[in-house]
C-alpha atoms as a PDB file:
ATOM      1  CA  UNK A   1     -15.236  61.502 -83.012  1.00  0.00           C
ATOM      2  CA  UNK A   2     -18.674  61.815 -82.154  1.00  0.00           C
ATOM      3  CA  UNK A   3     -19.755  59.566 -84.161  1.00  0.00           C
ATOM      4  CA  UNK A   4     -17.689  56.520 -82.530  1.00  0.00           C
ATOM      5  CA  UNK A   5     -18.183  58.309 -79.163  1.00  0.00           C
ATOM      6  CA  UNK A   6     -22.380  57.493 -79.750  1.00  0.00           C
ATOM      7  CA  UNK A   7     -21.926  54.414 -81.229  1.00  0.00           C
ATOM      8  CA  UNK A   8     -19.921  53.119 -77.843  1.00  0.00           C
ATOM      9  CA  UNK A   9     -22.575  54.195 -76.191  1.00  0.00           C
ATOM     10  CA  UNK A  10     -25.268  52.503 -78.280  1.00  0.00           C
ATOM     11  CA  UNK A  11     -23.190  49.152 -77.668  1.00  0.00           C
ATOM     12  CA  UNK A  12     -22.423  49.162 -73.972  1.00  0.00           C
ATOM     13  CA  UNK A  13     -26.245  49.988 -73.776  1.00  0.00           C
ATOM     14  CA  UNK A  14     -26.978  46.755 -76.244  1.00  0.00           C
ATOM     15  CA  UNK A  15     -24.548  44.720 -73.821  1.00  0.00           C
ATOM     16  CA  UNK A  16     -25.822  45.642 -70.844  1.00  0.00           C
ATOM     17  CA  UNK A  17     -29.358  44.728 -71.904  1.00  0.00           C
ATOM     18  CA  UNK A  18     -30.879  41.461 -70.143  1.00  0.00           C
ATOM     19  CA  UNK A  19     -29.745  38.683 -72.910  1.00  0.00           C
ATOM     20  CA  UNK A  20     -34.100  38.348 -73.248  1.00  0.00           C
ATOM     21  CA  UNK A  21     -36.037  38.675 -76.700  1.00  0.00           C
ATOM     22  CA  UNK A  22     -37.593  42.417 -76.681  1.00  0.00           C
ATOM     23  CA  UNK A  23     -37.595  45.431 -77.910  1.00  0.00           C
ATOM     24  CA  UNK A  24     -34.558  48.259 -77.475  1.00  0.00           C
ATOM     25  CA  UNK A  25     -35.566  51.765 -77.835  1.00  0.00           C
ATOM     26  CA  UNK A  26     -32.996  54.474 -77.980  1.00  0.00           C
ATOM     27  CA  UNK A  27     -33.472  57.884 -77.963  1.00  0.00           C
ATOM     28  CA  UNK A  28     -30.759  60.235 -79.506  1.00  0.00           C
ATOM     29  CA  UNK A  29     -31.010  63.676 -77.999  1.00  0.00           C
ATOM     30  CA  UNK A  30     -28.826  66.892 -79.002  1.00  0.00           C
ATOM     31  CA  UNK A  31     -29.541  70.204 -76.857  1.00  0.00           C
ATOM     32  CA  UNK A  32     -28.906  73.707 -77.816  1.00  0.00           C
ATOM     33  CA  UNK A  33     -25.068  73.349 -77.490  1.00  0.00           C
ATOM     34  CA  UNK A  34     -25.010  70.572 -79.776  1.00  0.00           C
ATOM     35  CA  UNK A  35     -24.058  67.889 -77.264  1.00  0.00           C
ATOM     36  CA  UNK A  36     -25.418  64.297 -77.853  1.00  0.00           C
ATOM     37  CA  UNK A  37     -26.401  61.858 -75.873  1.00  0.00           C
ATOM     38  CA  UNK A  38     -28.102  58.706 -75.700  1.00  0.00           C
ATOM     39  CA  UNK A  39     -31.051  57.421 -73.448  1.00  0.00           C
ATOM     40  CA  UNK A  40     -32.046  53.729 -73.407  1.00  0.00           C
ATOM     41  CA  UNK A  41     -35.784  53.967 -72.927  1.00  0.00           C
ATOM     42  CA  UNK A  42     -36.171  58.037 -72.324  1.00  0.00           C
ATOM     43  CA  UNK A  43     -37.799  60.010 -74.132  1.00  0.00           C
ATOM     44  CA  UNK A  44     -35.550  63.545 -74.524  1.00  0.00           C
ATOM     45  CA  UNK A  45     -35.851  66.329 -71.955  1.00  0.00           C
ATOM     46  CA  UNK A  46     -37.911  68.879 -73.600  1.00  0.00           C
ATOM     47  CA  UNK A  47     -36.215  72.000 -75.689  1.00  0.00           C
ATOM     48  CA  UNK A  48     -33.940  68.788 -77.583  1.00  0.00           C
ATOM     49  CA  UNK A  49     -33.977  67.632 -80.872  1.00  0.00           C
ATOM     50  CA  UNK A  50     -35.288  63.808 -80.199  1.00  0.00           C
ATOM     51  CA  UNK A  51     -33.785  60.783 -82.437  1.00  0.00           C
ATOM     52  CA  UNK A  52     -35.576  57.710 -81.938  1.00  0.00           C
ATOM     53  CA  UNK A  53     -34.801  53.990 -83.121  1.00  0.00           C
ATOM     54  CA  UNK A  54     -36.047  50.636 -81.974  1.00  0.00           C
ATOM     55  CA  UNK A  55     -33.734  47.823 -81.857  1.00  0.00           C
ATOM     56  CA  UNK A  56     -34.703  44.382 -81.872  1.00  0.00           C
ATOM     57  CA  UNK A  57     -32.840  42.143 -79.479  1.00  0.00           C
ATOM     58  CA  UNK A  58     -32.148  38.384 -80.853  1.00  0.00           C
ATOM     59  CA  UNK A  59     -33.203  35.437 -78.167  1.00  0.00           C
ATOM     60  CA  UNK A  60     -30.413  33.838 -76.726  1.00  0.00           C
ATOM     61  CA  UNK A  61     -29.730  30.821 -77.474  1.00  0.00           C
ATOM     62  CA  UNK A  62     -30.605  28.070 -75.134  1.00  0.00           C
ATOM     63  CA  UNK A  63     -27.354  25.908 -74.157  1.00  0.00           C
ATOM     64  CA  UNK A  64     -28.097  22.458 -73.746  1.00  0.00           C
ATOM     65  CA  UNK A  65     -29.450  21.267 -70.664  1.00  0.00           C
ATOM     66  CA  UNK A  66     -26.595  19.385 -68.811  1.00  0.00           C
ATOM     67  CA  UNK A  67     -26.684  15.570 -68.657  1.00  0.00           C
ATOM     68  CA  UNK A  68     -25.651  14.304 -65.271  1.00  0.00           C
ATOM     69  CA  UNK A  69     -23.049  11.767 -65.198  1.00  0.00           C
ATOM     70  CA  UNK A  70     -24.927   8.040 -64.412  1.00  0.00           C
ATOM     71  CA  UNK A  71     -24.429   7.664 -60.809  1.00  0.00           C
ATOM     72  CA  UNK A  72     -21.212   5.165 -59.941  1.00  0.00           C
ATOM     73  CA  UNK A  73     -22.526   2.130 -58.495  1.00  0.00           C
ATOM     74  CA  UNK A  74     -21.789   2.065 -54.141  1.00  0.00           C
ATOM     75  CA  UNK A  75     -18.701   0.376 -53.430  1.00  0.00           C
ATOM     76  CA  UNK A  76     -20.440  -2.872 -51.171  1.00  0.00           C
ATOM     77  CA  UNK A  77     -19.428  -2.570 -47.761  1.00  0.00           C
ATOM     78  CA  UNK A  78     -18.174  -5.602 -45.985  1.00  0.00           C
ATOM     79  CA  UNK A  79     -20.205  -7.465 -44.064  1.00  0.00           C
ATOM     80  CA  UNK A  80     -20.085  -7.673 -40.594  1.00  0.00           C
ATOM     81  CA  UNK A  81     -18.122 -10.065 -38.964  1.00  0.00           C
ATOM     82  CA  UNK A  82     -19.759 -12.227 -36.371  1.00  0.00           C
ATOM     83  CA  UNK A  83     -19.774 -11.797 -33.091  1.00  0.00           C
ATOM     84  CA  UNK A  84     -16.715 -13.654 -31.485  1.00  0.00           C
ATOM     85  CA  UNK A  85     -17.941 -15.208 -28.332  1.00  0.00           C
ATOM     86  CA  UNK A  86     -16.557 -13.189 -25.102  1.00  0.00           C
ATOM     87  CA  UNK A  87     -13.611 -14.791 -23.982  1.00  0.00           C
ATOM     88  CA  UNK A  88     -14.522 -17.602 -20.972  1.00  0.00           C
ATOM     89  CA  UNK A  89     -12.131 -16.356 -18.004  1.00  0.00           C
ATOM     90  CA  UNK A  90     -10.500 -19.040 -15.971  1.00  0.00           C
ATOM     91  CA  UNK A  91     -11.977 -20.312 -12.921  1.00  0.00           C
ATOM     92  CA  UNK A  92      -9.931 -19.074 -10.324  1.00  0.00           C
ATOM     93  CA  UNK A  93      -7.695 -21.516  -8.484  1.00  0.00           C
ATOM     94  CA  UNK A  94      -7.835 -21.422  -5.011  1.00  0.00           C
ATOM     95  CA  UNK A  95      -4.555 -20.762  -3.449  1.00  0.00           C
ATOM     96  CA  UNK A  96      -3.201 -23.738  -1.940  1.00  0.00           C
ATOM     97  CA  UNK A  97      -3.415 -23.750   1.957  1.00  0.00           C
ATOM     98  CA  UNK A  98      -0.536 -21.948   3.929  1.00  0.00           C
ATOM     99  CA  UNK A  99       1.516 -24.317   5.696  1.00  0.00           C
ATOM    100  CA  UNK A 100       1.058 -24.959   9.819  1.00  0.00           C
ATOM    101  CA  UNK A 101       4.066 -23.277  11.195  1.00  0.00           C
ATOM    102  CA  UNK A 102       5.329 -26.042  13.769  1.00  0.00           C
ATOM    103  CA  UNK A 103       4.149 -25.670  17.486  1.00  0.00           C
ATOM    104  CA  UNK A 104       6.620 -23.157  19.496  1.00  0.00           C
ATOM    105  CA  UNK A 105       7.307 -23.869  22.645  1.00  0.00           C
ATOM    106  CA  UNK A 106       5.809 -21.180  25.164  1.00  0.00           C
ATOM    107  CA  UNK A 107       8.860 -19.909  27.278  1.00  0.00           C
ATOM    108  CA  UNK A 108       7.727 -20.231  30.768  1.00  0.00           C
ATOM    109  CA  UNK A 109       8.539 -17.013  32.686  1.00  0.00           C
ATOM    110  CA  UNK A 110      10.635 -16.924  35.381  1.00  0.00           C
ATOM    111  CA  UNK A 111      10.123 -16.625  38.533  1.00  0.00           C
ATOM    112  CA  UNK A 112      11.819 -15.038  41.900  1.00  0.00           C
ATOM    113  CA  UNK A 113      13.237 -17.738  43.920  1.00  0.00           C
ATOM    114  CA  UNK A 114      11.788 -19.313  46.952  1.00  0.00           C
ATOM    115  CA  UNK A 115      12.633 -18.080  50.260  1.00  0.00           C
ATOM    116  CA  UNK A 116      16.095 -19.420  51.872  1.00  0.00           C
ATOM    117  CA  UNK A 117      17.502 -19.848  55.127  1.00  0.00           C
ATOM    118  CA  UNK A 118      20.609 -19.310  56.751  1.00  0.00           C
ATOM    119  CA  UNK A 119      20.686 -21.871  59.343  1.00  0.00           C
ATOM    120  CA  UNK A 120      23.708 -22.746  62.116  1.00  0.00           C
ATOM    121  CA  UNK A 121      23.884 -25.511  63.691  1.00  0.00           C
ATOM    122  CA  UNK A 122      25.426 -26.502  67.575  1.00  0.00           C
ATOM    123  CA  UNK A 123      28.854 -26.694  66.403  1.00  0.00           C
ATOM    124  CA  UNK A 124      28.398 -23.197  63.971  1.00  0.00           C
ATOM    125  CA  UNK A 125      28.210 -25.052  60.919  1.00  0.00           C
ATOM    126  CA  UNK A 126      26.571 -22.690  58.349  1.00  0.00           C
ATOM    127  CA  UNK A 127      24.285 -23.898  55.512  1.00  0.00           C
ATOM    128  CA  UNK A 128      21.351 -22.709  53.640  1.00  0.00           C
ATOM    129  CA  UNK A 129      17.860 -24.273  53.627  1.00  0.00           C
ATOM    130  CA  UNK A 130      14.698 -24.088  52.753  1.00  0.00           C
ATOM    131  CA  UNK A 131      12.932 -25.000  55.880  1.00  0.00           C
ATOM    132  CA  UNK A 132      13.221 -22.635  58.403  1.00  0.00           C
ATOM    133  CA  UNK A 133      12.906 -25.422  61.751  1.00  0.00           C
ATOM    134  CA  UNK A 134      14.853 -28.143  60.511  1.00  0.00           C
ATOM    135  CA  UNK A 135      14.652 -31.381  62.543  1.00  0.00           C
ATOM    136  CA  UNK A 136      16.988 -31.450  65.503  1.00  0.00           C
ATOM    137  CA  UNK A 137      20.425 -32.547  65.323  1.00  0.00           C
ATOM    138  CA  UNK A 138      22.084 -35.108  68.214  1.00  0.00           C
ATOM    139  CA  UNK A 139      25.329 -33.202  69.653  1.00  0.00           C
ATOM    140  CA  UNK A 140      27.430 -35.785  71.214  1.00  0.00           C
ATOM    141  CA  UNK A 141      28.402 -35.539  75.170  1.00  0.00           C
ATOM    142  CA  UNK A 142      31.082 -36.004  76.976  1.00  0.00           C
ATOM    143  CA  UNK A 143      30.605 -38.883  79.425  1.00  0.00           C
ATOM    144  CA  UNK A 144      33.465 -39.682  82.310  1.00  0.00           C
ATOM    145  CA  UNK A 145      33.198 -43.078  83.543  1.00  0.00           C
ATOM    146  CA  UNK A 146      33.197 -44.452  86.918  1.00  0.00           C
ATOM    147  CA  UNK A 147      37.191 -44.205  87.501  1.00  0.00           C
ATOM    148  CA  UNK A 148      36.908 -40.972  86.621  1.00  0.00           C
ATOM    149  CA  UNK A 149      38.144 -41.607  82.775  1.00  0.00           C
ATOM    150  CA  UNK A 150      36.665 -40.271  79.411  1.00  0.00           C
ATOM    151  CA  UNK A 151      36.433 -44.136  77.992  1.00  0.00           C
ATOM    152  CA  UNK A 152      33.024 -45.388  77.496  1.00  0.00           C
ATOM    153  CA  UNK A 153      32.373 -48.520  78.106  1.00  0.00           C
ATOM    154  CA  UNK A 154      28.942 -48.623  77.630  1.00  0.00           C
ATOM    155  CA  UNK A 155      28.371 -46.401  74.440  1.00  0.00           C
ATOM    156  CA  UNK A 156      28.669 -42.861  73.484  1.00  0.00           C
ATOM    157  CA  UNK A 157      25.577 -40.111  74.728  1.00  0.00           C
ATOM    158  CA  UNK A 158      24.424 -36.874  72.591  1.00  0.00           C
ATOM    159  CA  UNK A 159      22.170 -34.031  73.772  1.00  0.00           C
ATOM    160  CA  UNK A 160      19.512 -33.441  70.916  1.00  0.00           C
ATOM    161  CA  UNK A 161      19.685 -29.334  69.512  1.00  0.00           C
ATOM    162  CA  UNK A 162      17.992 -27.172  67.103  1.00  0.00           C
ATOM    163  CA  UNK A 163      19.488 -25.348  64.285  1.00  0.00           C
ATOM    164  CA  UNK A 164      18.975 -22.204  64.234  1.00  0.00           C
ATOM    165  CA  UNK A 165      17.783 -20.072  60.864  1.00  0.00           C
ATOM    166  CA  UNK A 166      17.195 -16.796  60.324  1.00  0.00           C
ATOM    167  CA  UNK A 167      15.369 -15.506  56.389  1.00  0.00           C
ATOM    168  CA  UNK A 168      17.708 -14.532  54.248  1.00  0.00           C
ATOM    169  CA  UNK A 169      16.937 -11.020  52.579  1.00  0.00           C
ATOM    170  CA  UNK A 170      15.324 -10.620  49.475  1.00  0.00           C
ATOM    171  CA  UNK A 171      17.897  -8.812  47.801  1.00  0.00           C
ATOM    172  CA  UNK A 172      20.445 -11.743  48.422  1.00  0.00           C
ATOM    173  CA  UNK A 173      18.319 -14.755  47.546  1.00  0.00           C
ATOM    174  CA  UNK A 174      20.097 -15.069  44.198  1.00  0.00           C
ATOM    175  CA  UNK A 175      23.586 -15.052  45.704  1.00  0.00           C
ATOM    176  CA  UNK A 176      22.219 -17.605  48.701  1.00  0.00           C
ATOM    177  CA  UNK A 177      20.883 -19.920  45.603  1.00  0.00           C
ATOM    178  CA  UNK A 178      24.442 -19.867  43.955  1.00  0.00           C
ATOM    179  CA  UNK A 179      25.893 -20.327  47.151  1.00  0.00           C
ATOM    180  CA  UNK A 180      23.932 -23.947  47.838  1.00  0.00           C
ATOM    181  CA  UNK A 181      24.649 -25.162  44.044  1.00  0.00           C
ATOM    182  CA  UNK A 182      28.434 -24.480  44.810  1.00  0.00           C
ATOM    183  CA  UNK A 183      28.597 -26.172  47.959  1.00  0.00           C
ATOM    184  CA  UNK A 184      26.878 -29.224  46.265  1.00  0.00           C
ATOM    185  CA  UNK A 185      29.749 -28.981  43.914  1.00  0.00           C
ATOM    186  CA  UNK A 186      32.165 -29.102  46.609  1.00  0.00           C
ATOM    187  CA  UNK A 187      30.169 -32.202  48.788  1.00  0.00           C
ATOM    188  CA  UNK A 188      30.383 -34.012  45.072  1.00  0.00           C
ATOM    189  CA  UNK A 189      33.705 -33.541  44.605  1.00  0.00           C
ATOM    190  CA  UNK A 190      35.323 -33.498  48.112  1.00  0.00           C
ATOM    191  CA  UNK A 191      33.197 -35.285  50.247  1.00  0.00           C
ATOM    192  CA  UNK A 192      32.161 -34.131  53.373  1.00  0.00           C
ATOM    193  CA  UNK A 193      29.110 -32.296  55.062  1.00  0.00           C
ATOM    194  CA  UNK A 194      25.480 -34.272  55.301  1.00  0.00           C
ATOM    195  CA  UNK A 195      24.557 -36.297  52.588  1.00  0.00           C
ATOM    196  CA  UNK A 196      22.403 -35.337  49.600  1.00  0.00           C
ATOM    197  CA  UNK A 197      20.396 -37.758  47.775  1.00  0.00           C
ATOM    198  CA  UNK A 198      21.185 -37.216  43.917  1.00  0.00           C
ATOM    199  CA  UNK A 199      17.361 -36.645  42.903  1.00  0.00           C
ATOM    200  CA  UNK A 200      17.612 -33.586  45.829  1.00  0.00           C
ATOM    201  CA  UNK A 201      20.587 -31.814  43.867  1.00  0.00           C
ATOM    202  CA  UNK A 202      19.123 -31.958  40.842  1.00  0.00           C
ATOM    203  CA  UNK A 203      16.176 -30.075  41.690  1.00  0.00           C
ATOM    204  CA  UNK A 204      18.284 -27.563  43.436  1.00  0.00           C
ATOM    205  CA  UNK A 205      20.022 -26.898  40.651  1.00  0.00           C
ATOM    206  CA  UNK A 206      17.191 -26.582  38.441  1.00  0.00           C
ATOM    207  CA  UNK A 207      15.339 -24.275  41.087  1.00  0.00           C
ATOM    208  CA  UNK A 208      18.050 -21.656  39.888  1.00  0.00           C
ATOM    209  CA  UNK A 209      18.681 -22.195  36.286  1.00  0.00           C
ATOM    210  CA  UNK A 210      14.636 -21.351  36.121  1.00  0.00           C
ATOM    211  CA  UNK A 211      14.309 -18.479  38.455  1.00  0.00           C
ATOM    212  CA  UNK A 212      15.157 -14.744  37.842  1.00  0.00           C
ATOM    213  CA  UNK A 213      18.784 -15.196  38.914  1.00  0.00           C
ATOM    214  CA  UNK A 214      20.111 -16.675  35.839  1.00  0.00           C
ATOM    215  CA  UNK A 215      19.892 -14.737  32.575  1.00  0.00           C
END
């Protein structure tokens, strides 16, 4: 036993020697109690009974050196492709004119209307005018002839008077205005009252369609 227990020794000693071409020295030592050991390179403590032996290590051999593969050839990249010229952008169309929107006609504003009078005349005829001393009016007179009779022989006689007219109030203007369109109504369809010359109703009538009165 040992025998083979040494003998391990002596191997794992061999094997755990650089693998290098030298010399191995092993010393084989027993003491006083008998016990053996083994030393790799020591000489035996002193008071031991000293075995040495020299062991020649054989040069490892060399494994060929490793040949490298030839290198693959580079796969050839693709060329480039050219440039493509930058895209030319359109020139921008101008954007056709926006038509003229027709002319509108400008609403005039309206105004108030004029001033009015209520005017009375000799006999208490009321009307409405717009002057306020209206030329006078011939009231006719009563003339007794020489035998003491109303017949004229000669012709009739009339006293010239003056209408009177007072303003009419600002707040009733608009009613006045209506008032003198409606009475030229009435003269155009009944007859009757002084004459007004067509031209003269018209603007009358327009006076109030245009002023504030009429929506």
């Amino acid at each position: 036993m040992r025998r083979l227990h040494i003998g391990a020794l002596a191997l794992s000693f061999v094997l755990a020697m650089p693998a290098a071409h030298a010399q191995l020295v092993i010393y084989r030592c027993t003491d006083a109690s008998g016990a053996v050991t083994l030393q790799n390179g020591t000489p035996c403590p002193k008071g031991s009974k000293q075995q040495k032996k020299v062991m020649e290590t054989p040069a490892p051999t060399l494994a060929p050196p490793t040949i490298a593969p030839p290198a693959l050839p580079s796969p050839a990249l693709p060329s480039p492709a050219p440039p493509q010229p930058a895209p030319v952008a359109p020139a921008p169309v101008a954007p056709a004119p926006a038509p003229t929107p027709p002319p509108q006609a400008v609403a005039t504003p309206k105004q108030p209307p004029p001033a009015l009078f209520e005017c009375r005349t000799w006999d208490n005829t009321r009307y409405f005018g717009e002057n306020p001393q209206p030329p006078p009016r011939c009231a006719p007179m009563q003339v007794t002839g020489l035998d003491g009779s109303n017949a004229m022989a000669g012709g009739a006689a009339c006293q010239m008077m003056d209408d009177q007219c007072q303003p009419v109030a600002e707040a009733a203007l608009c009613d006045a205005w209506r008032q003198r369109v409606r009475e030229l109504d009435a003269r155009a369809t009944f007859g009757g009252g002084d004459a007004v010359p067509p031209e003269e109703a018209e603007r009358i009538r327009r006076v109030l369609a245009d002023s504030t009165c009429t929506p």
